[in-house]
N, C-alpha and C. Protein backbone atom coordinates (compact mmCIF):
# COMPACT_ATOMS: atom_id res chain seq x y z
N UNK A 1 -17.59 65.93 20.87
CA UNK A 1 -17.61 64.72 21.67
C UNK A 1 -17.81 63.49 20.78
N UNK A 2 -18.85 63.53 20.06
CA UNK A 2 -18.98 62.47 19.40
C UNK A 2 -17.43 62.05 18.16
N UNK A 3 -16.85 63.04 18.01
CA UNK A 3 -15.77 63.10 17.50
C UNK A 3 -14.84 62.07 17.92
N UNK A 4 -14.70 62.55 19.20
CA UNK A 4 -13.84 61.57 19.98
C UNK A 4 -13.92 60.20 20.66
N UNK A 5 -15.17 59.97 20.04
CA UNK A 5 -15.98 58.80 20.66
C UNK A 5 -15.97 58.07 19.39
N UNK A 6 -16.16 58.47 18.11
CA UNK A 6 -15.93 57.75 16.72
C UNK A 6 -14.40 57.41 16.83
N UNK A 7 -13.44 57.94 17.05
CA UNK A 7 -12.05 57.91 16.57
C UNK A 7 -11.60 57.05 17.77
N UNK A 8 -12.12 56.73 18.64
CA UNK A 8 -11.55 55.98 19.85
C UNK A 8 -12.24 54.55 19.08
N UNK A 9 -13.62 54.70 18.88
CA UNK A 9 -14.11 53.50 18.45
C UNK A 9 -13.89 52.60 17.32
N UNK A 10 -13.02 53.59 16.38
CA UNK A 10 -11.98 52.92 15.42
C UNK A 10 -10.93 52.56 15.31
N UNK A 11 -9.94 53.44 16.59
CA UNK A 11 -8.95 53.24 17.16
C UNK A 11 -9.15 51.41 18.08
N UNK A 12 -10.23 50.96 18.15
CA UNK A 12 -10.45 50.31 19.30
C UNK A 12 -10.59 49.01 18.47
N UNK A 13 -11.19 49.01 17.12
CA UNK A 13 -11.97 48.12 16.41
C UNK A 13 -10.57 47.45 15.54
N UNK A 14 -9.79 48.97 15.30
CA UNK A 14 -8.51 48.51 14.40
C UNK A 14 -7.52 47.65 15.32
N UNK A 15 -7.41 48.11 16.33
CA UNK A 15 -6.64 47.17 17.48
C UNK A 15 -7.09 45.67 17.51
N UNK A 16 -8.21 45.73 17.85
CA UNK A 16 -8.69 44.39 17.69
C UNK A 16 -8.33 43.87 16.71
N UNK A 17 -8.51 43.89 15.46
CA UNK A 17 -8.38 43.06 14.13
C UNK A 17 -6.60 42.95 14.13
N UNK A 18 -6.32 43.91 14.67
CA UNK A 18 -4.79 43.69 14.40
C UNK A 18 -3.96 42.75 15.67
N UNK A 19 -4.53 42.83 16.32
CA UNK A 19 -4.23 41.48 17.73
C UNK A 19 -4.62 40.20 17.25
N UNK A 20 -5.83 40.19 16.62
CA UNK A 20 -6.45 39.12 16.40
C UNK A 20 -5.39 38.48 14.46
N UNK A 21 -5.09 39.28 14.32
CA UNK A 21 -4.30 39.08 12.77
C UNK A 21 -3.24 38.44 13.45
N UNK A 22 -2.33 39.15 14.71
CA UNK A 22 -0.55 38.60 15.31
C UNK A 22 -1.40 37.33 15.60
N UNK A 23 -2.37 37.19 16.79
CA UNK A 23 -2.73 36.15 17.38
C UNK A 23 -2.44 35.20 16.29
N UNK A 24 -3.60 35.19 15.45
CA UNK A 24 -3.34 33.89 14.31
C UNK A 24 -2.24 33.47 13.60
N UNK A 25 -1.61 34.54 13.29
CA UNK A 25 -0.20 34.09 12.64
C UNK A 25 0.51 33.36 13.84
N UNK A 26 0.34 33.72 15.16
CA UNK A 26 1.28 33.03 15.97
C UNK A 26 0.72 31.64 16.42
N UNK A 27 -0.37 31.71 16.44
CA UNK A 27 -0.69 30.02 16.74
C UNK A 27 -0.58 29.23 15.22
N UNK A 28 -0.87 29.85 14.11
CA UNK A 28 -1.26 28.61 12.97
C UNK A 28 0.26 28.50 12.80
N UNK A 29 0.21 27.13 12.81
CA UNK A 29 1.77 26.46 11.95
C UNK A 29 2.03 26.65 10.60
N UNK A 30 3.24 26.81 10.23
CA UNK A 30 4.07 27.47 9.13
C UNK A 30 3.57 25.84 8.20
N UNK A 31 2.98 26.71 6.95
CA UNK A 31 2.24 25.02 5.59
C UNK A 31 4.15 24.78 5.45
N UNK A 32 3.93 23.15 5.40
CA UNK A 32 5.20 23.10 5.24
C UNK A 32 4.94 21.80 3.69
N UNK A 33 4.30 22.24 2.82
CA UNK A 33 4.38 21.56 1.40
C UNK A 33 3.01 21.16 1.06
N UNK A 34 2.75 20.89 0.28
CA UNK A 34 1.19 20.20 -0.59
C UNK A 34 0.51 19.91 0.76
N UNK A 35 -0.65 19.82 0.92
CA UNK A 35 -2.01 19.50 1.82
C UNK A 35 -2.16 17.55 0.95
N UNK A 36 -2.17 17.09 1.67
CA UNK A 36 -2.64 15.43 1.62
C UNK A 36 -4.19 15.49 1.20
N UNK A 37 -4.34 15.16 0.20
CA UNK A 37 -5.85 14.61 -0.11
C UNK A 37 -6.51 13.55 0.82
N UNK A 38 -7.96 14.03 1.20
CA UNK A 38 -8.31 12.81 1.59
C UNK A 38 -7.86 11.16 0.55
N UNK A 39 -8.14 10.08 1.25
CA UNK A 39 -8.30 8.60 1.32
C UNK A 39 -9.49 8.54 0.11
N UNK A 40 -8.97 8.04 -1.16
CA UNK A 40 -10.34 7.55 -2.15
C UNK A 40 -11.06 6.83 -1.88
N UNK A 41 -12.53 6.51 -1.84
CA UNK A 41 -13.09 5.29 -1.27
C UNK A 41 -12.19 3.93 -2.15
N UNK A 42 -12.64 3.28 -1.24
CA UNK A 42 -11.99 1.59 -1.39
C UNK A 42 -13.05 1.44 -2.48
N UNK A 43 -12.45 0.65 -3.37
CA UNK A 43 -13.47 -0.27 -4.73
C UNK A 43 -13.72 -1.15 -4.02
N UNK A 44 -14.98 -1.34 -4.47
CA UNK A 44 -16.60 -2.65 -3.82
C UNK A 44 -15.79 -3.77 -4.02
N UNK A 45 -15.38 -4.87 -3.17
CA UNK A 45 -14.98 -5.97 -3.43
C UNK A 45 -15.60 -6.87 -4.36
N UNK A 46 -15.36 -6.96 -5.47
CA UNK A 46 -15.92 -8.04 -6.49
C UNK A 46 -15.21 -9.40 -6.39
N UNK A 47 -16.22 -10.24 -6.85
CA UNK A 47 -16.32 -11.61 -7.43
C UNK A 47 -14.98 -12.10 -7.86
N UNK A 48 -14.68 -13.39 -7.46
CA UNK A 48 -13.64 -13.49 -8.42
C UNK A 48 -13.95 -14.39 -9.56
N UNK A 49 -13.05 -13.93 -10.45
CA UNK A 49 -13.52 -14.35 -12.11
C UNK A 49 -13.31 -15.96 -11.82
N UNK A 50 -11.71 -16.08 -11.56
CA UNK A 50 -11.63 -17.78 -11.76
C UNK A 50 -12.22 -18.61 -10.71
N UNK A 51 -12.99 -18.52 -9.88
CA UNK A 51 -13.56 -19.52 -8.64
C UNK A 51 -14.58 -20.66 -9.87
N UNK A 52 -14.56 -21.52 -9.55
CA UNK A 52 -15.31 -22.86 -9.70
C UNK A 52 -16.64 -22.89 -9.00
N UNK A 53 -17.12 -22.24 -8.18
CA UNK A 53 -17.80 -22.69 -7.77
C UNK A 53 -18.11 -21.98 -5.84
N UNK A 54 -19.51 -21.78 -5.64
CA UNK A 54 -20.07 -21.34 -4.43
C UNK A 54 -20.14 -22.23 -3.47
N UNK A 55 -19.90 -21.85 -2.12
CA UNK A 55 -20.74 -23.04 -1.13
C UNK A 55 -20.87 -22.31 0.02
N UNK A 56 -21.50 -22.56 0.99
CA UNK A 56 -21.54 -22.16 2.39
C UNK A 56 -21.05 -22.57 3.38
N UNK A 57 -20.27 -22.29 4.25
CA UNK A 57 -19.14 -22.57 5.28
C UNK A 57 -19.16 -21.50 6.46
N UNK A 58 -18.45 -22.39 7.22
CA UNK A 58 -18.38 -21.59 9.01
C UNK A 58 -17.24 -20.85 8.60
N UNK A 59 -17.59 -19.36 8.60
CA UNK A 59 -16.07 -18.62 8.50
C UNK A 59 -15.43 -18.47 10.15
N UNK A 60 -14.41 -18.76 10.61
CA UNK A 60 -13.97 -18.76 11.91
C UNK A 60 -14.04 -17.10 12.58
N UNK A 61 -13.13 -16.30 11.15
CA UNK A 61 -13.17 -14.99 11.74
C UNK A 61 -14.62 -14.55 11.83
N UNK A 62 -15.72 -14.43 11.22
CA UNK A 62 -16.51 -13.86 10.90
C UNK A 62 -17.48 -14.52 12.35
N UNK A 63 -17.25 -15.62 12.28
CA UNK A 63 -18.02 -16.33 13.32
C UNK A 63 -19.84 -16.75 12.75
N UNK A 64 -19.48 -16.91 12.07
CA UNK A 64 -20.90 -17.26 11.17
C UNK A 64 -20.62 -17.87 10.13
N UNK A 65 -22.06 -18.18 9.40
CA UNK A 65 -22.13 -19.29 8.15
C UNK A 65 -21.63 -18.05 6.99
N UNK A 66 -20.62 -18.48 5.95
CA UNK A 66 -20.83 -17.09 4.86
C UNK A 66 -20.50 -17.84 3.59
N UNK A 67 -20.23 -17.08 2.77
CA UNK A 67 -19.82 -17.53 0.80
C UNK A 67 -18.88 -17.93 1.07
N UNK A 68 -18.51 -18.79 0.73
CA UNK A 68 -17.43 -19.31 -0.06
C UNK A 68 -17.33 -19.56 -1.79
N UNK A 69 -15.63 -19.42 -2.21
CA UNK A 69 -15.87 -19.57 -3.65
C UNK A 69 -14.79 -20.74 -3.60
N UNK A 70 -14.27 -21.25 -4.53
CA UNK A 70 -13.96 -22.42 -4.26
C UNK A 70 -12.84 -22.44 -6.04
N UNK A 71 -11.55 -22.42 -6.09
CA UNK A 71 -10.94 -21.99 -7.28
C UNK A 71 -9.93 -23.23 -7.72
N UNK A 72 -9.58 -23.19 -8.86
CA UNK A 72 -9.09 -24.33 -9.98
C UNK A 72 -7.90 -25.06 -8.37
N UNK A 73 -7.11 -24.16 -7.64
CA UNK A 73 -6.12 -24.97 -6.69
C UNK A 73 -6.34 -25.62 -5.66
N UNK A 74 -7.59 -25.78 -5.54
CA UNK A 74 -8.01 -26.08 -4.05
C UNK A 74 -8.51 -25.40 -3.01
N UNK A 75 -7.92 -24.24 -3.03
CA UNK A 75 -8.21 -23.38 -2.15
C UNK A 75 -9.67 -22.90 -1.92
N UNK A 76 -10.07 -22.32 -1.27
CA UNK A 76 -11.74 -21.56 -0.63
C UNK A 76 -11.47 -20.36 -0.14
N UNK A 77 -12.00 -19.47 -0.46
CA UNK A 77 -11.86 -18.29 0.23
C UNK A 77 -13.14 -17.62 0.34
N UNK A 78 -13.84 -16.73 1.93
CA UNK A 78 -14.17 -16.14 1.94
C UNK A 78 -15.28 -14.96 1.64
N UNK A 79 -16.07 -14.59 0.77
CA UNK A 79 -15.63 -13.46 0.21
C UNK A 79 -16.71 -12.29 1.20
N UNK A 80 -16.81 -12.72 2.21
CA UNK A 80 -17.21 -11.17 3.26
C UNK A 80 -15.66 -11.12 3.56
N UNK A 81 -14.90 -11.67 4.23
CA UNK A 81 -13.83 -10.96 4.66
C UNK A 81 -12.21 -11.89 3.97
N UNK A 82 -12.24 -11.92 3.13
CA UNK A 82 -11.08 -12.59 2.15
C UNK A 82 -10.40 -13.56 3.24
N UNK A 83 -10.93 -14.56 4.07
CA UNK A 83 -10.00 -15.51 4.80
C UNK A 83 -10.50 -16.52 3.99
N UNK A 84 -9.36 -17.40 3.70
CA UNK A 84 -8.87 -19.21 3.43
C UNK A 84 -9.32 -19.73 3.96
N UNK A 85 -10.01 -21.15 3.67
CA UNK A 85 -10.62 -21.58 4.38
C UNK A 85 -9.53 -23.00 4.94
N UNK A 86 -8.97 -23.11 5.90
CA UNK A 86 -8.00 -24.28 6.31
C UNK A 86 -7.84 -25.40 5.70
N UNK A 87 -6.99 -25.48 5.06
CA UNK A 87 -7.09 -26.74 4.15
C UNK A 87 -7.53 -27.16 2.57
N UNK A 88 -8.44 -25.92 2.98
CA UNK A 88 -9.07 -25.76 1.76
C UNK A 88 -10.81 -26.68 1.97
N UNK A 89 -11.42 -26.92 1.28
CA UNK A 89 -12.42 -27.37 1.18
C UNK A 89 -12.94 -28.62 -0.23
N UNK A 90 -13.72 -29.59 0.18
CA UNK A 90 -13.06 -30.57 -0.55
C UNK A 90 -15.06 -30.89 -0.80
């Protein structure tokens, strides 16, 4: 008895693994080339070398007071979120 109770119970165990083997092959999708690396982190926004000079200004997007740098053309920019400052800043 126990004979037939081992050989059913391997008969039973091998079934399983082998349903469960078709199962997976039939749901996982066929690799179709290289796996995509994650996204590298973004580099820390640094300073810019040529600005002239700091000041504090209403950034519109930001909606608050923030840095400004202020460079040889006139221009102002930003530097929490890289927006121009209209016109520039004088």
């Amino acid at each position: 008895m126990n004979d037939r109770i081992t050989i059913g119970a391997a008969f039973l165990m091998t079934s399983l693994a082998g349903g469960a083997a078709v199962a997976r092959a039939w749901v996982t999708p066929v690799s179709r080339g290289r796996h995509r690396a994650t996204a590298p982190a973004p580099a820390p926004l640094l300073r810019p070398i040529e600005a002239l000079d700091q000041f504090e200004a209403r950034c519109v997007p930001e909606g608050r007071t923030t840095l400004y740098v202020r460079f040889r053309t006139g221009a102002a920019m930003c530097l929490d979120c890289r927006s121009s400052l209209a016109g520039g800043a004088r």
